[in-house]
N, C-alpha and C. Protein backbone atom coordinates (compact mmCIF):
# COMPACT_ATOMS: atom_id res chain seq x y z
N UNK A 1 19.21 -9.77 12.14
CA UNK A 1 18.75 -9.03 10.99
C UNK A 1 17.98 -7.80 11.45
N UNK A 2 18.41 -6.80 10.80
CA UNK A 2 17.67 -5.56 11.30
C UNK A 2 16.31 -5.54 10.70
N UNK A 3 15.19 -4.56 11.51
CA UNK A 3 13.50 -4.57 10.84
C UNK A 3 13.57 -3.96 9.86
N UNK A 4 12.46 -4.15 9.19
CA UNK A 4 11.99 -3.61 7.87
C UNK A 4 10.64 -2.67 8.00
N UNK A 5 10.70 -1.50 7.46
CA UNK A 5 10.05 -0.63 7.51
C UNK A 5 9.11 -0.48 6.08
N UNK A 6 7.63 -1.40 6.14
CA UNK A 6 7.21 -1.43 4.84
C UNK A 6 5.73 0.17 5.43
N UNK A 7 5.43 0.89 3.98
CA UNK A 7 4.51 1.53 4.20
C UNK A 7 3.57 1.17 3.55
N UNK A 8 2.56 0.50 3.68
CA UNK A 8 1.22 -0.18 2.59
C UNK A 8 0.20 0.71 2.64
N UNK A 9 -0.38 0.84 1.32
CA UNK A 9 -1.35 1.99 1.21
C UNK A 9 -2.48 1.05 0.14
N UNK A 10 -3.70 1.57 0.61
CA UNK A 10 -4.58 0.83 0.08
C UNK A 10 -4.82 2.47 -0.57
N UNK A 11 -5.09 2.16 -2.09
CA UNK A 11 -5.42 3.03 -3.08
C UNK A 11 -6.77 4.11 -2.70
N UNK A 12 -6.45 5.44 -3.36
CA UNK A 12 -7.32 6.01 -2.93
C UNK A 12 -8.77 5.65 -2.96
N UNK A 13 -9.70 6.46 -3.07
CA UNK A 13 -11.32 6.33 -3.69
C UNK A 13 -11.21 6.62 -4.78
N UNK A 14 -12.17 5.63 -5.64
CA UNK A 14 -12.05 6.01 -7.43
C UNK A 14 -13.46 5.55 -7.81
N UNK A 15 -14.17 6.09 -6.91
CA UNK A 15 -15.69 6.11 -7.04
C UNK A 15 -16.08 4.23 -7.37
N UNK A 16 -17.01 4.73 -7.79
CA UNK A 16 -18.36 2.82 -7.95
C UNK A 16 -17.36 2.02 -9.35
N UNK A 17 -17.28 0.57 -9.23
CA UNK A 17 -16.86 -0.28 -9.92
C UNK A 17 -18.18 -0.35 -10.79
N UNK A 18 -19.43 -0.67 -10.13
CA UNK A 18 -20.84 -0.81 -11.11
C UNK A 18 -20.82 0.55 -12.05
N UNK A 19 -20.48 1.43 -11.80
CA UNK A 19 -20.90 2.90 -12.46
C UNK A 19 -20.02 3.21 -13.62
N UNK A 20 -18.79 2.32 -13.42
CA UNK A 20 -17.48 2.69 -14.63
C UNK A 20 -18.02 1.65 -15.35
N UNK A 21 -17.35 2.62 -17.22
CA UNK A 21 -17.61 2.10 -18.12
C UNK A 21 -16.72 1.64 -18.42
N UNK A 22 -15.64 1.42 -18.20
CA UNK A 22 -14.56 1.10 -18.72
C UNK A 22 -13.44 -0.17 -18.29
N UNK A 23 -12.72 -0.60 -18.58
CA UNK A 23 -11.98 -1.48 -17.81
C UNK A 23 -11.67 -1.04 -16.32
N UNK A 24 -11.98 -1.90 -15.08
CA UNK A 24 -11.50 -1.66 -14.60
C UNK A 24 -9.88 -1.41 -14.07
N UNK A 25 -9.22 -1.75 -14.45
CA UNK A 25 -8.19 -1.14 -14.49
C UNK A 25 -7.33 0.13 -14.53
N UNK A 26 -8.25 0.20 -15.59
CA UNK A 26 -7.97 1.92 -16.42
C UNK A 26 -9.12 3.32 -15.03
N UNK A 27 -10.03 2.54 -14.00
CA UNK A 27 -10.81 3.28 -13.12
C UNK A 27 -9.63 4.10 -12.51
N UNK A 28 -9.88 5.38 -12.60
CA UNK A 28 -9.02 6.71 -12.08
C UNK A 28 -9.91 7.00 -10.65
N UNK A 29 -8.71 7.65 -10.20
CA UNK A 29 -9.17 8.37 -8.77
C UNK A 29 -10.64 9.89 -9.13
N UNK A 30 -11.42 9.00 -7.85
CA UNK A 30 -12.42 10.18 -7.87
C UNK A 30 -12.03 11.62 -7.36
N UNK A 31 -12.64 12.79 -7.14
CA UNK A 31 -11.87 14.08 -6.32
C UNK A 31 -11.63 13.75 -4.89
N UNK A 32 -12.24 13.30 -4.63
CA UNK A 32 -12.23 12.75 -2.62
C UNK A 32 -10.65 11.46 -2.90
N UNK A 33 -10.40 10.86 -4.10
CA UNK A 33 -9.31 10.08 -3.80
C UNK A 33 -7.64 10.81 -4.27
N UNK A 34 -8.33 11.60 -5.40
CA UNK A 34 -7.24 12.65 -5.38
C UNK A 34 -6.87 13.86 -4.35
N UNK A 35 -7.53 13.96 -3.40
CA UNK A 35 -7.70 14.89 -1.90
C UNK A 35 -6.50 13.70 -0.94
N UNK A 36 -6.93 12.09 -1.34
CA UNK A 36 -6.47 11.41 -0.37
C UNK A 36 -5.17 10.94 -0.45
N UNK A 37 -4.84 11.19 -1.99
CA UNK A 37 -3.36 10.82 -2.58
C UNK A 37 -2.23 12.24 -2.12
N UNK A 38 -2.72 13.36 -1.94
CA UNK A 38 -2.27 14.71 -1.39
C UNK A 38 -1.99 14.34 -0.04
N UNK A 39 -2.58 14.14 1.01
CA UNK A 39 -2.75 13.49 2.27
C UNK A 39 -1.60 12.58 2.42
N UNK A 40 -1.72 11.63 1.40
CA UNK A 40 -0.78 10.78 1.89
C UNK A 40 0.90 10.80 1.08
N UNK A 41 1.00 11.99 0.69
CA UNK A 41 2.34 12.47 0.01
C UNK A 41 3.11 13.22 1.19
N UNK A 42 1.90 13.71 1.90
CA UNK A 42 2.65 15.17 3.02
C UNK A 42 2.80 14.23 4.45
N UNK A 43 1.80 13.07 4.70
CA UNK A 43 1.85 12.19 5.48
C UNK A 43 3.45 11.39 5.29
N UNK A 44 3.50 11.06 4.51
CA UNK A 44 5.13 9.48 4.09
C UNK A 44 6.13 10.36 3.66
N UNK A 45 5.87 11.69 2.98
CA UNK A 45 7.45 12.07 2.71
C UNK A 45 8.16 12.56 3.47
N UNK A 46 7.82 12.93 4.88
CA UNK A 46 8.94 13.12 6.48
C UNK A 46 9.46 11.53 6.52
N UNK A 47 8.95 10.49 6.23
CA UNK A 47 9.28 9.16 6.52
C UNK A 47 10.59 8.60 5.36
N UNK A 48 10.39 9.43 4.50
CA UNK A 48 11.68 9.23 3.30
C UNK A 48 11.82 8.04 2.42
N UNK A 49 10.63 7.65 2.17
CA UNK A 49 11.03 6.30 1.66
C UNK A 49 11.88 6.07 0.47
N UNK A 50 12.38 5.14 -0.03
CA UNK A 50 13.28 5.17 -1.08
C UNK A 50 13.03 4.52 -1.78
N UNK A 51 11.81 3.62 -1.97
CA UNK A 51 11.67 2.56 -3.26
C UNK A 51 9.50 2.80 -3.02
N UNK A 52 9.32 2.58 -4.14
CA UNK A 52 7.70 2.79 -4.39
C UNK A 52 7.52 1.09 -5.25
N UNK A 53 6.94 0.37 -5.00
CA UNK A 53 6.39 -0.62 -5.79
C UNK A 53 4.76 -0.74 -5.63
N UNK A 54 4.37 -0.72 -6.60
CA UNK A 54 2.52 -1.00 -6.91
C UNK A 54 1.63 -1.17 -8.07
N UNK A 55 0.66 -1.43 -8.03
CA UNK A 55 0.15 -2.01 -8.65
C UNK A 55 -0.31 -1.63 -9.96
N UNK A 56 -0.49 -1.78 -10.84
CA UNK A 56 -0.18 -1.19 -12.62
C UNK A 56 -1.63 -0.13 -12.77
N UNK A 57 -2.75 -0.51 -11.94
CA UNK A 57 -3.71 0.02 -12.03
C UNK A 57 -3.84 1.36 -12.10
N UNK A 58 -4.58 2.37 -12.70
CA UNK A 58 -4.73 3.66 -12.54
C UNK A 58 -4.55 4.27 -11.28
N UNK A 59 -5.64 3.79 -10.69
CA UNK A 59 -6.29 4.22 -9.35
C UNK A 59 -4.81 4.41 -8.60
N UNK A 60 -4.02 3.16 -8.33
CA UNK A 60 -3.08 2.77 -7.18
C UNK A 60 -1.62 3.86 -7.94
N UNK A 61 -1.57 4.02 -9.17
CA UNK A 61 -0.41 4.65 -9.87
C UNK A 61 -0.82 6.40 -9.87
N UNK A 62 -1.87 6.57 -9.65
CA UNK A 62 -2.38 8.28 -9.42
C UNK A 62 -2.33 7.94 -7.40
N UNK A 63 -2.69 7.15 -7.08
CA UNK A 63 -2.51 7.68 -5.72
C UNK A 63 -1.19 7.57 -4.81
N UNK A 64 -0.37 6.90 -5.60
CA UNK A 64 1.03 7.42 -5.35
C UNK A 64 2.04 8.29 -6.09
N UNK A 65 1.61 8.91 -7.35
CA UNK A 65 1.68 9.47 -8.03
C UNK A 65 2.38 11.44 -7.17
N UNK A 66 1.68 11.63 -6.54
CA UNK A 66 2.28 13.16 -5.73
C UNK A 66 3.31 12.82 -4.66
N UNK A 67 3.06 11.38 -4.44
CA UNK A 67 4.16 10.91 -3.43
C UNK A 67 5.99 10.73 -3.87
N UNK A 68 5.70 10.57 -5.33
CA UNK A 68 7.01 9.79 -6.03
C UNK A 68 7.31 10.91 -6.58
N UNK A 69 6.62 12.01 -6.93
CA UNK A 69 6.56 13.64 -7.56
C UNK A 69 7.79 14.17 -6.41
N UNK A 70 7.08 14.47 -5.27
CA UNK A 70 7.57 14.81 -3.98
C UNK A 70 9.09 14.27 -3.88
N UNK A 71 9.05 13.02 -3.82
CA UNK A 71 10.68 12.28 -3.54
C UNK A 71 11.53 12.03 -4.07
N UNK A 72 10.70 12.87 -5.92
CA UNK A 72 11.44 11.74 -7.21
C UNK A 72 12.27 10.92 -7.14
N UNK A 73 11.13 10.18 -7.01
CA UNK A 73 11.21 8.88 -6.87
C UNK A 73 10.37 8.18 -8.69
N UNK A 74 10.99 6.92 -9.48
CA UNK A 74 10.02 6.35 -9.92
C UNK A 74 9.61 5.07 -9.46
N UNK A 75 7.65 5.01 -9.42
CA UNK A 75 7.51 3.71 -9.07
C UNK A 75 7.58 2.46 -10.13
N UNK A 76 7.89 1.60 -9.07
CA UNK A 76 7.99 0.01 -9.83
C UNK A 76 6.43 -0.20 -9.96
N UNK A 77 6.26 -1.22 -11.03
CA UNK A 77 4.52 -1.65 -10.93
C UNK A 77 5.05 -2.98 -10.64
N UNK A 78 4.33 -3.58 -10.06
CA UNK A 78 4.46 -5.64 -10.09
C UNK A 78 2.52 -6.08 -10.23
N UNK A 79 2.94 -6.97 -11.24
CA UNK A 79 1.72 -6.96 -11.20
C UNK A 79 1.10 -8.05 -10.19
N UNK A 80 2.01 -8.29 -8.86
CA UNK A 80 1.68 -9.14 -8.23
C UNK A 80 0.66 -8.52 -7.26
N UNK A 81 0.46 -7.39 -7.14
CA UNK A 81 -0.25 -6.22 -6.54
C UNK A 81 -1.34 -6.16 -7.17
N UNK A 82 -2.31 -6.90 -8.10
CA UNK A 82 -3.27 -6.33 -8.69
C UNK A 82 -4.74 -7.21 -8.21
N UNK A 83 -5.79 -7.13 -7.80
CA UNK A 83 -6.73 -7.83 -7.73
C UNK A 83 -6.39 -9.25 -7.99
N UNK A 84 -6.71 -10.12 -7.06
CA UNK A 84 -6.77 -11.50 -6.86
C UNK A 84 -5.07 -11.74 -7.56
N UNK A 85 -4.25 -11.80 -7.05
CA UNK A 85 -2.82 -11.84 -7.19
C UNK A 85 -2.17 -12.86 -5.98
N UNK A 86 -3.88 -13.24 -4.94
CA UNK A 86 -3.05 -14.44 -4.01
C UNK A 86 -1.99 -14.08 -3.47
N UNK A 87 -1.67 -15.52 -3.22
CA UNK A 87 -0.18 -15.61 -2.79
C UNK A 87 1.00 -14.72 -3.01
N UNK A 88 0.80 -14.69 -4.62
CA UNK A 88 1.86 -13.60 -5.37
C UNK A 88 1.84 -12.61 -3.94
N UNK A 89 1.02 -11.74 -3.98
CA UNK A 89 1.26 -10.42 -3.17
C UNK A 89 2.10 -10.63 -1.58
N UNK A 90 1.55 -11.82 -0.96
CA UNK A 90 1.77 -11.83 -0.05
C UNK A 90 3.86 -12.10 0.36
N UNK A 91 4.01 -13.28 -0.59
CA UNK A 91 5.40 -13.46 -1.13
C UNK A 91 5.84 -11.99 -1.20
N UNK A 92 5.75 -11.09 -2.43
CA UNK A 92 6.35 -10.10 -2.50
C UNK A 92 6.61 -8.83 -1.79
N UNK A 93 5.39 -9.00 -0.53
CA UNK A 93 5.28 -8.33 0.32
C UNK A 93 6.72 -8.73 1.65
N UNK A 94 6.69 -10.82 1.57
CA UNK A 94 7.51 -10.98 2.83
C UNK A 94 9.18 -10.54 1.77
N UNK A 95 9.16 -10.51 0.33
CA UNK A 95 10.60 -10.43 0.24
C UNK A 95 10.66 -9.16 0.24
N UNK A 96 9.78 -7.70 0.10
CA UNK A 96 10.09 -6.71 0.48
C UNK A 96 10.55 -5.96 1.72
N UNK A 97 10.06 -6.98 2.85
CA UNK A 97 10.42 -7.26 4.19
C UNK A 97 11.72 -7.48 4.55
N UNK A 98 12.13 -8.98 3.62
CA UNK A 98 13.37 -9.21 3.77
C UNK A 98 14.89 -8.52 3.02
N UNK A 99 14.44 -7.41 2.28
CA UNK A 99 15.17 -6.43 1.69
C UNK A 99 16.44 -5.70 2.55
N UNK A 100 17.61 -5.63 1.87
CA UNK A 100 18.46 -4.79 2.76
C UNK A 100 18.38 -3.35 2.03
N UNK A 101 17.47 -3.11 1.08
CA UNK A 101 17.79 -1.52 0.50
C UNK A 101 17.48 -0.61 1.79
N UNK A 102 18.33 0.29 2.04
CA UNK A 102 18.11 1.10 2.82
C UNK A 102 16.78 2.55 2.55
N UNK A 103 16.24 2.62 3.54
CA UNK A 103 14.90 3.51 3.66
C UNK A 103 13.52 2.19 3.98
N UNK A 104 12.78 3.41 3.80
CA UNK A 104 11.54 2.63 4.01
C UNK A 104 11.08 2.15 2.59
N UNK A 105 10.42 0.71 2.51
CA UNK A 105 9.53 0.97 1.02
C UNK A 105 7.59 1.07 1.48
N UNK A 106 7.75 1.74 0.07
CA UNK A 106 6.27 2.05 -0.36
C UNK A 106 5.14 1.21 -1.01
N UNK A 107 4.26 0.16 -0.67
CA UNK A 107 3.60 -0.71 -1.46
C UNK A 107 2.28 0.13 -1.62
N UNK A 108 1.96 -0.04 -2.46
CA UNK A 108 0.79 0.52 -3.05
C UNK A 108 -0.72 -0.92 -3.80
N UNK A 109 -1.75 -0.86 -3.16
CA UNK A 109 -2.59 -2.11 -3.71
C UNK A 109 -3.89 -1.72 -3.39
N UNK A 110 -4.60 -2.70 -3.64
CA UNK A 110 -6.21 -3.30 -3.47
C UNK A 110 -6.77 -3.19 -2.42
N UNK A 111 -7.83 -2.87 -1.74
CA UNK A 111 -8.26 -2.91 -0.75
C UNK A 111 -8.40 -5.07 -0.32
N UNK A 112 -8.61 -6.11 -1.38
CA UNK A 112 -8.66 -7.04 -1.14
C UNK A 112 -7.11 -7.72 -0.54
N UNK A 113 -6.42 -6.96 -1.61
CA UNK A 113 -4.91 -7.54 -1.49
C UNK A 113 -4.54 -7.21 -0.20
N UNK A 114 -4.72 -6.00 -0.08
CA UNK A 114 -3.85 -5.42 1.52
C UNK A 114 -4.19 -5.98 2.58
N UNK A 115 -5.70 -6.20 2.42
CA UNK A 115 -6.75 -7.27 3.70
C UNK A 115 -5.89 -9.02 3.64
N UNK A 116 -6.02 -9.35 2.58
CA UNK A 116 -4.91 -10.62 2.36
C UNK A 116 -3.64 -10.74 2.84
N UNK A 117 -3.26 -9.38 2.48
CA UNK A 117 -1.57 -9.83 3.42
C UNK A 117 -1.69 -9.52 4.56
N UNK A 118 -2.51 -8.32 5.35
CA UNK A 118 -2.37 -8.09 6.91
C UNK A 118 -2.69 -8.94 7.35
N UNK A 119 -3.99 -9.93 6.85
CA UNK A 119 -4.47 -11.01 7.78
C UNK A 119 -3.86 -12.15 7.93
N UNK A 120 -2.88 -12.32 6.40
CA UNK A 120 -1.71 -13.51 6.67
C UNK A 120 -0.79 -13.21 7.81
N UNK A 121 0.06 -11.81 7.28
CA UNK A 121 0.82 -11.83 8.73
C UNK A 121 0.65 -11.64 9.87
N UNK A 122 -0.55 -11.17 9.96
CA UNK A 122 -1.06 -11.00 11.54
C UNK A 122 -1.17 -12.32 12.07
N UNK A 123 -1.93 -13.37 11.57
CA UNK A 123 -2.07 -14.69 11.81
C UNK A 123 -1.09 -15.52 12.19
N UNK A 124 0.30 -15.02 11.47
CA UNK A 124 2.01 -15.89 11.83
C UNK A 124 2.41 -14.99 12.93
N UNK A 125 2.17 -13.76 13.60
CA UNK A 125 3.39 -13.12 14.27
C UNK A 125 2.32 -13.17 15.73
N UNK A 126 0.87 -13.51 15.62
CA UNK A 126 -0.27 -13.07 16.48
C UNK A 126 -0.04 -11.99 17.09
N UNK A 127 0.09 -10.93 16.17
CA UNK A 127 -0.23 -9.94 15.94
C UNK A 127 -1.57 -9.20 16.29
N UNK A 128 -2.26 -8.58 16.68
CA UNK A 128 -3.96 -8.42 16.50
C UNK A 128 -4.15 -6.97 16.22
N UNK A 129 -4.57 -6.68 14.64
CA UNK A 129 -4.15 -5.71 13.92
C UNK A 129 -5.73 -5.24 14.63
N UNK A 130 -5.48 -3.37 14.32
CA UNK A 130 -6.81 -2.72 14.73
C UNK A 130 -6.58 -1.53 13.95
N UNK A 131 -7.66 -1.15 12.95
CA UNK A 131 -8.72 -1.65 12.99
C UNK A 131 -8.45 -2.80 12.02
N UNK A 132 -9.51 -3.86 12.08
CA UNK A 132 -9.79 -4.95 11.00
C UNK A 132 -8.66 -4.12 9.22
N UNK A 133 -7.98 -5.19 9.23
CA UNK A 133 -7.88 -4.62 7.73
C UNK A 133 -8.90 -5.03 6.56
N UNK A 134 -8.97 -4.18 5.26
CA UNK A 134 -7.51 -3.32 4.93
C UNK A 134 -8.17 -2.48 5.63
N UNK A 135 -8.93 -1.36 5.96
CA UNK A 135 -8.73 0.01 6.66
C UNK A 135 -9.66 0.73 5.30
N UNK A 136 -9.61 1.98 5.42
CA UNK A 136 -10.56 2.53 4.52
C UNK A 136 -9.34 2.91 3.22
N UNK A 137 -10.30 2.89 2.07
CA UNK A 137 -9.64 3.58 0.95
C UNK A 137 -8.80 5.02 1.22
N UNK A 138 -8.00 4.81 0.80
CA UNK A 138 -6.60 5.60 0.79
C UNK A 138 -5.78 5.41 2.42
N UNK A 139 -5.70 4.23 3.08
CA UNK A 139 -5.12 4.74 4.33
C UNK A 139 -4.26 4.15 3.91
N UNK A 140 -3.42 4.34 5.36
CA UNK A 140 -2.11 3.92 5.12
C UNK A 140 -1.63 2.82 5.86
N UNK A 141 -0.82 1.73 6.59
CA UNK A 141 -0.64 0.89 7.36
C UNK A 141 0.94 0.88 7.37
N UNK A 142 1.79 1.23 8.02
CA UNK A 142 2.98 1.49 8.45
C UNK A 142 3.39 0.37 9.35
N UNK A 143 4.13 -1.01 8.53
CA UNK A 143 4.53 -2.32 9.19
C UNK A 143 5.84 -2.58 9.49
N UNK A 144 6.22 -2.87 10.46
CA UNK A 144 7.75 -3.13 10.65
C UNK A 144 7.73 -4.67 10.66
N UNK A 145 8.73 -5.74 9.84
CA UNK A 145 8.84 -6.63 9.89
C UNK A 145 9.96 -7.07 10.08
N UNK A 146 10.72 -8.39 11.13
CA UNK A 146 11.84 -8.44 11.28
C UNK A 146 11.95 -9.83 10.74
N UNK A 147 13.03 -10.42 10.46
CA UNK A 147 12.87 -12.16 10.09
C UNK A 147 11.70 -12.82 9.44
N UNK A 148 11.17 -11.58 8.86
CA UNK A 148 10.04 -11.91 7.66
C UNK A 148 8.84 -12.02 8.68
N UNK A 149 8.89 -11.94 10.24
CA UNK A 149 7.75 -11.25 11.31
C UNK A 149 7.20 -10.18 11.06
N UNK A 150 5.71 -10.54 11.22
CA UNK A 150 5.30 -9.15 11.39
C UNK A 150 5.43 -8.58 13.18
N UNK A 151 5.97 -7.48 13.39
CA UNK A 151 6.32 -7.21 15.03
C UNK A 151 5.51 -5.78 15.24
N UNK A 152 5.37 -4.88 14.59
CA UNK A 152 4.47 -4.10 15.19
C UNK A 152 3.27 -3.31 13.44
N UNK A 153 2.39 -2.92 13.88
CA UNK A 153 1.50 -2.16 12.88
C UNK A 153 1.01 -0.78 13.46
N UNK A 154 1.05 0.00 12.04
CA UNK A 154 0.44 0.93 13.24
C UNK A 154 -0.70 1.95 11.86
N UNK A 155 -2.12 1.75 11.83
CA UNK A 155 -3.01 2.38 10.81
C UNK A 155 -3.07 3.96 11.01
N UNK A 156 -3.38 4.60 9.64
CA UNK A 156 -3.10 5.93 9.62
C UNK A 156 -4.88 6.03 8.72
N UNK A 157 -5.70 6.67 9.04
CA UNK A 157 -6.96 6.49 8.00
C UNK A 157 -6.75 7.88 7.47
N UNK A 158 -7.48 7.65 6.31
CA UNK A 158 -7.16 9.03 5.26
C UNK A 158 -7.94 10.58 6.36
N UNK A 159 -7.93 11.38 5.85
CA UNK A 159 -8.63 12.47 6.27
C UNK A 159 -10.15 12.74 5.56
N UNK A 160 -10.97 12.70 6.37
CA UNK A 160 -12.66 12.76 5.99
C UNK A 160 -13.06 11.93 5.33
């Protein structure tokens, strides 16, 4: 089976959870996370990906938002991507792995979620991811997985 080329992006900055009035959900990117969603459009679109899936949330749908602009591309939401989604994420992460669509795909999530799945698969392939995931708001983590292995990682941190 040939590898799989997943690109996981932990959502930009969308300022303080204590400070929003509003559902979190509906929390939009701050200016420093809309700086970081730019970053990471000019970063992944030499990489070509061909499918975007993420998470329904504001934050994660504006910070891939210039990326899917760029490739028109539209993204999928799953809401298996959303805060405390468990297992869900991790599953949908290994069947995005095990995908034959050709290109790379694009996952888009949580800073909790993304920490959840790197540390699952790092743990099955002994792997020893660096830095600690998830990595800072808005980075990126560029995973190749083969036979639903994780075989190599490689972190991209946002700019400033």
């Amino acid at each position: 089976m040939v590898g799989v080329q997943l690109l996981l992006v932990r959502h930009g900055n969308a300022g303080s959870k204590v400070r929003w009035k509003g559902a979190d959900r509906e929390r939009p990117l701050s200016t420093k996370g809309k700086r970081q969603s730019q970053w990471l459009a000019d970063t992944v679109v030499p990489m070509a990906p061909s499918r975007i899936v993420t998470s329904p949330y504001v934050r994660c749908l504006q910070t891939i938002e210039p990326l899917a602009a760029k490739l028109d591309l539209k993204p999928k939401t799953s809401p298996d991507l959303v805060p405390d989604a468990g297992d869900r994420a991790l599953a949908l992460v290994e069947r995005l792995g095990r995908s034959r669509v050709a290109g790379d795909i694009v996952v888009c999530t949580h800073g909790e979620v993304l920490g959840e799945v790197l540390q699952a698969l790092s743990l099955r392939s002994g792997l020893k991811l660096q830095p600690r995931p998830p990595g800072q708001k808005g980075c990126l983590w560029v995973i190749e997985l083969k036979s639903g292995r994780l075989q190599d990682a490689r972190y991209f941190p946002p700019p400033g």
